[in-house]
Protein backbone atom coordinates (compact mmCIF):
# COMPACT_ATOMS: atom_id res chain seq x y z
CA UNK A 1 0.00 0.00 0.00
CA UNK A 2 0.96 3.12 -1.08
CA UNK A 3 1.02 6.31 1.25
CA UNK A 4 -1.64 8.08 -0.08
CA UNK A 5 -3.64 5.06 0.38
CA UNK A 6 -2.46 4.66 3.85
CA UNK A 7 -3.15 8.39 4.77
CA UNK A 8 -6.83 7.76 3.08
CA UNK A 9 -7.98 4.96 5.27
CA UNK A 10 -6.88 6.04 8.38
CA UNK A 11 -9.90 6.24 10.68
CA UNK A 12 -10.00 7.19 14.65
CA UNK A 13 -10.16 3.96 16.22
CA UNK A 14 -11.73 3.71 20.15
CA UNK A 15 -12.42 -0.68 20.14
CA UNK A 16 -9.03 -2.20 20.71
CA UNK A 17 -7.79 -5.73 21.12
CA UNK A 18 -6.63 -7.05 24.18
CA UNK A 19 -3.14 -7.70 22.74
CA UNK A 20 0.07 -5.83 23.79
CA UNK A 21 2.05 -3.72 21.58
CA UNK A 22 5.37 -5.29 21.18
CA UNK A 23 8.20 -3.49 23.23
CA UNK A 24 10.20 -3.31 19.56
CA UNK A 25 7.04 -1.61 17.96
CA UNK A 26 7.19 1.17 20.65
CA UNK A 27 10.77 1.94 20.21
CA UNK A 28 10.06 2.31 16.50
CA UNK A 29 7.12 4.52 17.41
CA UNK A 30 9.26 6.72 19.39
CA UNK A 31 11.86 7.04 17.19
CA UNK A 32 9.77 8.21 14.70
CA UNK A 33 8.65 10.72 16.93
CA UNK A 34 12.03 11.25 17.82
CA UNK A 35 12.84 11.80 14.25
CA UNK A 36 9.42 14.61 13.33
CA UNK A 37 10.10 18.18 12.25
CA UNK A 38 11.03 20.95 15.15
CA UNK A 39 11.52 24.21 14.98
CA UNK A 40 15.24 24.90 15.30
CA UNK A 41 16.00 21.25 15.40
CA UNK A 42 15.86 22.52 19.44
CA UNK A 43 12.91 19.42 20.42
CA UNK A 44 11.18 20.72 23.31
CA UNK A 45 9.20 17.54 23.15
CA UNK A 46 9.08 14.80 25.87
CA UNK A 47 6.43 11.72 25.58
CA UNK A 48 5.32 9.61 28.78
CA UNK A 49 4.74 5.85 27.57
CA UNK A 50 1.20 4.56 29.42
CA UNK A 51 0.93 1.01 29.33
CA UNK A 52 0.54 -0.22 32.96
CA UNK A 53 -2.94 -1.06 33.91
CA UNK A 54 -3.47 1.14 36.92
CA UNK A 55 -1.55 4.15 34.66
CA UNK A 56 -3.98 3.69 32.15
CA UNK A 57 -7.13 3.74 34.54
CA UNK A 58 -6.01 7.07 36.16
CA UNK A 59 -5.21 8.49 32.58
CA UNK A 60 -8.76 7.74 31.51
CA UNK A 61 -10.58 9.18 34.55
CA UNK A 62 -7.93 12.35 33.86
CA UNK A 63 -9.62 12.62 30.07
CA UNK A 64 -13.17 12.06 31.55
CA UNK A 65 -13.66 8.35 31.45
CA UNK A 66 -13.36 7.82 28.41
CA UNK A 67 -13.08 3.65 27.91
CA UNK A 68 -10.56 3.13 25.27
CA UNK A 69 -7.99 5.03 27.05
CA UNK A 70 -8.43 2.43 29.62
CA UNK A 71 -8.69 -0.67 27.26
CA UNK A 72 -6.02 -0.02 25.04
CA UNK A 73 -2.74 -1.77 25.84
CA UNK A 74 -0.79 2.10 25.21
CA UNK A 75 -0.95 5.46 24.81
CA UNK A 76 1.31 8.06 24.74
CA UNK A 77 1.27 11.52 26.22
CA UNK A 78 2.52 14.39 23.93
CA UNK A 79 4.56 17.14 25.83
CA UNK A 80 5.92 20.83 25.58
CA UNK A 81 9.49 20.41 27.40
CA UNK A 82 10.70 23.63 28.37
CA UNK A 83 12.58 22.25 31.59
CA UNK A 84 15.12 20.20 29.59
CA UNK A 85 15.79 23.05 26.99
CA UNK A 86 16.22 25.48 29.99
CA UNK A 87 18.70 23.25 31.97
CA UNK A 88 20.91 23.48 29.19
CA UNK A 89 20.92 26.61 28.69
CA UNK A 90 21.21 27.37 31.81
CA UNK A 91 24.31 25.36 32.24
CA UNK A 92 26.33 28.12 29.70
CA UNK A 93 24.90 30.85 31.54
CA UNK A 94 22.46 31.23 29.09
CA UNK A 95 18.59 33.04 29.26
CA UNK A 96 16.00 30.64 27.61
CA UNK A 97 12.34 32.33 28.37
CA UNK A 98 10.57 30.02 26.31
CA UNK A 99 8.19 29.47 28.83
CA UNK A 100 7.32 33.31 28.64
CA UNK A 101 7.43 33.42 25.07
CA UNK A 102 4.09 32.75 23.03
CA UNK A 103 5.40 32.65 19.70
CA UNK A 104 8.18 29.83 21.10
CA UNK A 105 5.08 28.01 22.88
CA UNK A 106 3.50 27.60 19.66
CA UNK A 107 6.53 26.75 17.89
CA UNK A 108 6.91 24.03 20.70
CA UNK A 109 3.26 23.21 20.23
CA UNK A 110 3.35 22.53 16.35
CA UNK A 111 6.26 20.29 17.23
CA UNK A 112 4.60 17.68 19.92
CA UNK A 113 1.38 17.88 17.00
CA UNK A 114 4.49 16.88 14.65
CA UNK A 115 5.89 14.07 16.37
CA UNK A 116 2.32 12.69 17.52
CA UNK A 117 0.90 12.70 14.07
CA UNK A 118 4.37 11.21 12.48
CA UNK A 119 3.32 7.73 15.10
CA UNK A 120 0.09 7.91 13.93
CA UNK A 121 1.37 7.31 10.59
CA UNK A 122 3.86 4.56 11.31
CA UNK A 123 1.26 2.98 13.56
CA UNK A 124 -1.50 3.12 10.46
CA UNK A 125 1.28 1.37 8.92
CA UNK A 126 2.35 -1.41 11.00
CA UNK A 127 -1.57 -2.34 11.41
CA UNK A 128 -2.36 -0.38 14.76
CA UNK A 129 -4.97 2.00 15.18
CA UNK A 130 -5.22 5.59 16.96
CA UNK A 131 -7.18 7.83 18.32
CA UNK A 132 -6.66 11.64 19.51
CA UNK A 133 -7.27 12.50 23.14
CA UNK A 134 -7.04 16.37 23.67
CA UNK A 135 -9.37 16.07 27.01
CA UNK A 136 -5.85 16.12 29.31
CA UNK A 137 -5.87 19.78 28.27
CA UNK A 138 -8.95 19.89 31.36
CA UNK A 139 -6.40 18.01 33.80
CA UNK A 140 -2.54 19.02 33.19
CA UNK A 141 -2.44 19.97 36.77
CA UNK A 142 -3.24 16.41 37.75
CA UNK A 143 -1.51 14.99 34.48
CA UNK A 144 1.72 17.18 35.56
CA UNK A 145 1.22 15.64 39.07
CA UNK A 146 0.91 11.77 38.40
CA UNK A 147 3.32 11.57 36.12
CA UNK A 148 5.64 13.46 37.88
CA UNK A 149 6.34 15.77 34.96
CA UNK A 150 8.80 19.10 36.67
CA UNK A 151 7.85 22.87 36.00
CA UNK A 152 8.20 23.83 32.52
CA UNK A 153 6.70 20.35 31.20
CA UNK A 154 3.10 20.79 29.60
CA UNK A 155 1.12 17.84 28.77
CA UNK A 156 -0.82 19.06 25.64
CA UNK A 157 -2.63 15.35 23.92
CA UNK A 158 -2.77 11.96 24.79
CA UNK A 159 -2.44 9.55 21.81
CA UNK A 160 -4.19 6.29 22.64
CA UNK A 161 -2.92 3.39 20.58
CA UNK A 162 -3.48 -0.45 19.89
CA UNK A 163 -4.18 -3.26 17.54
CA UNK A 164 -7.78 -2.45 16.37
CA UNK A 165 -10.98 -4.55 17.33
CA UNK A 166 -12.72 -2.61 14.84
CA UNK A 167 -12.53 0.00 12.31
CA UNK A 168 -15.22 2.73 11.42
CA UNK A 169 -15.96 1.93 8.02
CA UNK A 170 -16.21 5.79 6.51
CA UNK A 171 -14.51 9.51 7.80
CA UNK A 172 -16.92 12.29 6.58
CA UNK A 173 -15.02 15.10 5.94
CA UNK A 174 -15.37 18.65 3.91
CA UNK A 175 -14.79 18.91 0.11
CA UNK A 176 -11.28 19.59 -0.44
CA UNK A 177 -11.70 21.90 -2.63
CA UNK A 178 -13.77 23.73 0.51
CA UNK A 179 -10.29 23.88 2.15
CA UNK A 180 -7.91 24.69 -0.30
CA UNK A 181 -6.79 28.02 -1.42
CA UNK A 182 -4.79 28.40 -4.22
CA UNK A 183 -2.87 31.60 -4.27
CA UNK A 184 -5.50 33.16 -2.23
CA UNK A 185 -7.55 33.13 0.16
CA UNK A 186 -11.11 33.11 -1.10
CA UNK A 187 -14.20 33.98 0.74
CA UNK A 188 -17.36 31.63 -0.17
CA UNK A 189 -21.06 32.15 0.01
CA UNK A 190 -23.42 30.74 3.21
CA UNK A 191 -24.62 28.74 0.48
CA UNK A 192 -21.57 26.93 -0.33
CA UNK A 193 -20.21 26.88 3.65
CA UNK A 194 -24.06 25.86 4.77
CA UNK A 195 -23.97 22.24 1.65
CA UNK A 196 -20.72 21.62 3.12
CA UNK A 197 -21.46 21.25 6.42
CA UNK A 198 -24.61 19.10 5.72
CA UNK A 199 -23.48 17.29 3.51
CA UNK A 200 -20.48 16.07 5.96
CA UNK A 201 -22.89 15.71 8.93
CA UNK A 202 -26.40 14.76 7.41
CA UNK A 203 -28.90 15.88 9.04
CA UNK A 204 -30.07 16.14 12.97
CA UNK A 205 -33.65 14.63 11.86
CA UNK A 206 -32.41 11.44 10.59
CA UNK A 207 -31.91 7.87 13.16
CA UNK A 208 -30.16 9.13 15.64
CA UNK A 209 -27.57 6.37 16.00
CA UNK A 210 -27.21 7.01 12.13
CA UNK A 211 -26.05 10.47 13.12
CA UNK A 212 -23.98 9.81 15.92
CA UNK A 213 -21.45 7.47 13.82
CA UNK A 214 -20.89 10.46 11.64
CA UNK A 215 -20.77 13.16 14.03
CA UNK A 216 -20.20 11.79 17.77
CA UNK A 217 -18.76 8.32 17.04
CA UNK A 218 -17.32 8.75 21.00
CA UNK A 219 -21.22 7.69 22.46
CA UNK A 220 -21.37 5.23 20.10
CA UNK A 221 -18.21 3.39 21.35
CA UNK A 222 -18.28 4.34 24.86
CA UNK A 223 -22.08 2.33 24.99
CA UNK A 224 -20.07 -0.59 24.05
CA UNK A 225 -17.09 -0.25 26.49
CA UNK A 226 -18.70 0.60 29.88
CA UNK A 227 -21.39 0.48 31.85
CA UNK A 228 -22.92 3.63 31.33
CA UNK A 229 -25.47 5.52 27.99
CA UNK A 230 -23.19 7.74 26.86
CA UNK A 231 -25.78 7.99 24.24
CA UNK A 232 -28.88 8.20 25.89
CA UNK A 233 -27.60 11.56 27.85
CA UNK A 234 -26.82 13.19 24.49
CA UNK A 235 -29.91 12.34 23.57
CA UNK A 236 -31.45 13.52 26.69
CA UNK A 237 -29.23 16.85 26.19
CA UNK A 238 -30.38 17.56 22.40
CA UNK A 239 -34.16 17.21 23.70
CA UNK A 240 -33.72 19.84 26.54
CA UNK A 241 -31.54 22.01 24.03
CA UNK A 242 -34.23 21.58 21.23
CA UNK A 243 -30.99 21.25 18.49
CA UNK A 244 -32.34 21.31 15.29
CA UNK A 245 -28.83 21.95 13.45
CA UNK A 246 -25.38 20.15 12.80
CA UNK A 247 -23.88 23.64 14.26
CA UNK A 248 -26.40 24.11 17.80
CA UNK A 249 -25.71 19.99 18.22
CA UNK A 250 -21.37 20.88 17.95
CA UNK A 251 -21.46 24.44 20.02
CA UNK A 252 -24.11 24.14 22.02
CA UNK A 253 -23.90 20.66 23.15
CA UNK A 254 -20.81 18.51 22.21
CA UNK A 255 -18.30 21.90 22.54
CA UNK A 256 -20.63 24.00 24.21
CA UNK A 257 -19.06 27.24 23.78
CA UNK A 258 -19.63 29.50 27.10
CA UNK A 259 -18.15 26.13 28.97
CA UNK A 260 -14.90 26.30 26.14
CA UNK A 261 -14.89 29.88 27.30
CA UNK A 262 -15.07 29.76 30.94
CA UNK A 263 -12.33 27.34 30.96
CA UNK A 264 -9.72 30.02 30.07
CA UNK A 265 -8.91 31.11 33.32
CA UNK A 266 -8.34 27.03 34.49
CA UNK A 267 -6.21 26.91 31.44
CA UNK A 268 -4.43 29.63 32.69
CA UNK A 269 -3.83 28.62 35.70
CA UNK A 270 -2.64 25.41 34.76
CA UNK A 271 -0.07 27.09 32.64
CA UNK A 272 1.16 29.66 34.97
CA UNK A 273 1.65 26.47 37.40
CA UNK A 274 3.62 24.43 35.14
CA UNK A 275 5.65 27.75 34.66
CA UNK A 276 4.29 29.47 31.86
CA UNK A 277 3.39 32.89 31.85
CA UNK A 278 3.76 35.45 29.07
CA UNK A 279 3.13 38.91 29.57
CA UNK A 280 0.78 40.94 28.21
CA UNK A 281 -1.58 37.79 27.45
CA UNK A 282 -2.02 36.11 30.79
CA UNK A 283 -3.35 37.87 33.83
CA UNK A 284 -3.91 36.90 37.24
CA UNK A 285 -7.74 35.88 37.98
CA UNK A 286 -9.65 38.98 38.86
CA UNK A 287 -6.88 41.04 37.16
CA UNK A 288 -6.32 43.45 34.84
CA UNK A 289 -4.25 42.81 31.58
């Protein structure tokens, strides 16, 4: 196979087998990793390996719960390292204030994305499946804690990984040509934005578990893996809402936006307490700017 035809049939996978991951497959994991673009070649990267049963058990009740991060034999969680980078520079008398730098944080961030999605590739490859856990972003205080990661480590997304019990058979995502700008950027019509969207989601009004395995796949699989409806509270939440649309059923109810918002300050504070700060942007709660 091709990589084209690799990178085309990669799907999200959340039903894993109980089978380990060989101890040689993760070293060739993390090399790859090891081995993903950075900025300035500097790699301010550092990945925990999960795979002990009780590890993986607090790790899912850190990301909410969710099953697979408790069934699957690994996962891996994706960090901003400052510390190391600052240790070094500090040992030539040298001022690194990456962790008060924004435009180095996202540097730092587009590397861990980088390195993550580079083992998401080789594991597609070797026949494992993946999924994408940014949840830890809600618990990096008790992430940072656990794991004993020092001040200037940021855990930023938790890649869960394993040989797949099953597949989803189809991705739905926009028109390409929807995302693509050639030469410039152009603006389209509500027409053309509005088609897109339903085409990729369907619509609200059709079987519900028909619409949840293309836009909230998560209920779907969680109803198999534990004890609790996942599904049967979002359907219980879209009732009270009244959603009607693909976009009230995303940012009112999946990604409810005032919660997204209100969790700035939380976010802040869990930066400021792994030691990032950078001034002008971050204030203290209650403070001015």
């Amino acid at each position: 196979m091709d990589a084209y035809d690799l990178l085309m049939r990669r799907r999200s996978v959340r039903n894993f087998q109980d089978r380990l991951v060989p101890e040689t497959v993760v070293e060739q994991l993390l090399n790859a990793a090891n081995n993903a673009p950075s900025g300035g070649n500097i790699q301010p990267v550092s990945i925990v390996v999960v795979d002990e049963p009780g590890d993986r058990r607090e790790l899912a009740e850190m990301v909410g719960g969710q099953p697979w991060v408790k069934n699957a034999p690994l996962s891996m969680i994706f960090c901003v390292d400052f510390h190391r980078v600052k240790r070094w520079a500090d040992m030539f008398d040298v001022e690194f204030l990456g962790e008060r730098c924004l435009g180095s944080f996202l540097i730092a961030y587009a590397d861990v994305m980088c390195a993550a999605q580079t083992v998401v590739v080789l594991a597609e490859s070797l026949g494992l499946g993946s999924v994408y856990i940014g949840t830890i972003q809600s618990s990096m205080g008790k992430a940072r804690d656990y794991f004993h990661m020092p001040e200037g480590v940021l855990p930023i997304m938790v890649l869960t990984i394993g040989y797949p019990k099953s597949v989803p058979r189809s991705i739905r995502k926009l028109p390409t040509d929807l995302i693509a700008h050639r030469g410039r950027y152009r603006v389209m019509d509500d027409a053309t934005i509005r088609n897109a969207f339903e085409s990729k989601y369907g619509s609200v009004d059709d079987h519900i578990e028909s619409y949840f395995e293309r836009a909230y796949i998560e209920v779907l699989e969680a109803d198999k893996q534990h004890d609790e409806r996942w599904s049967d509270r979002a359907k219980e939440r879209m009732k009270a809402l009244g959603i009607k649309s693909n976009a009230e059923f995303l940012f009112r109810l999946r990604y409810p936006q005032r919660v997204m918002v209100g969790m700035n300050e939380d976010l802040a504070a869990a930066l400021r307490e792994a030691g990032f700060d950078f001034p002008g942007i971050m204030s203290e709660p209650g403070g001015g700017r």
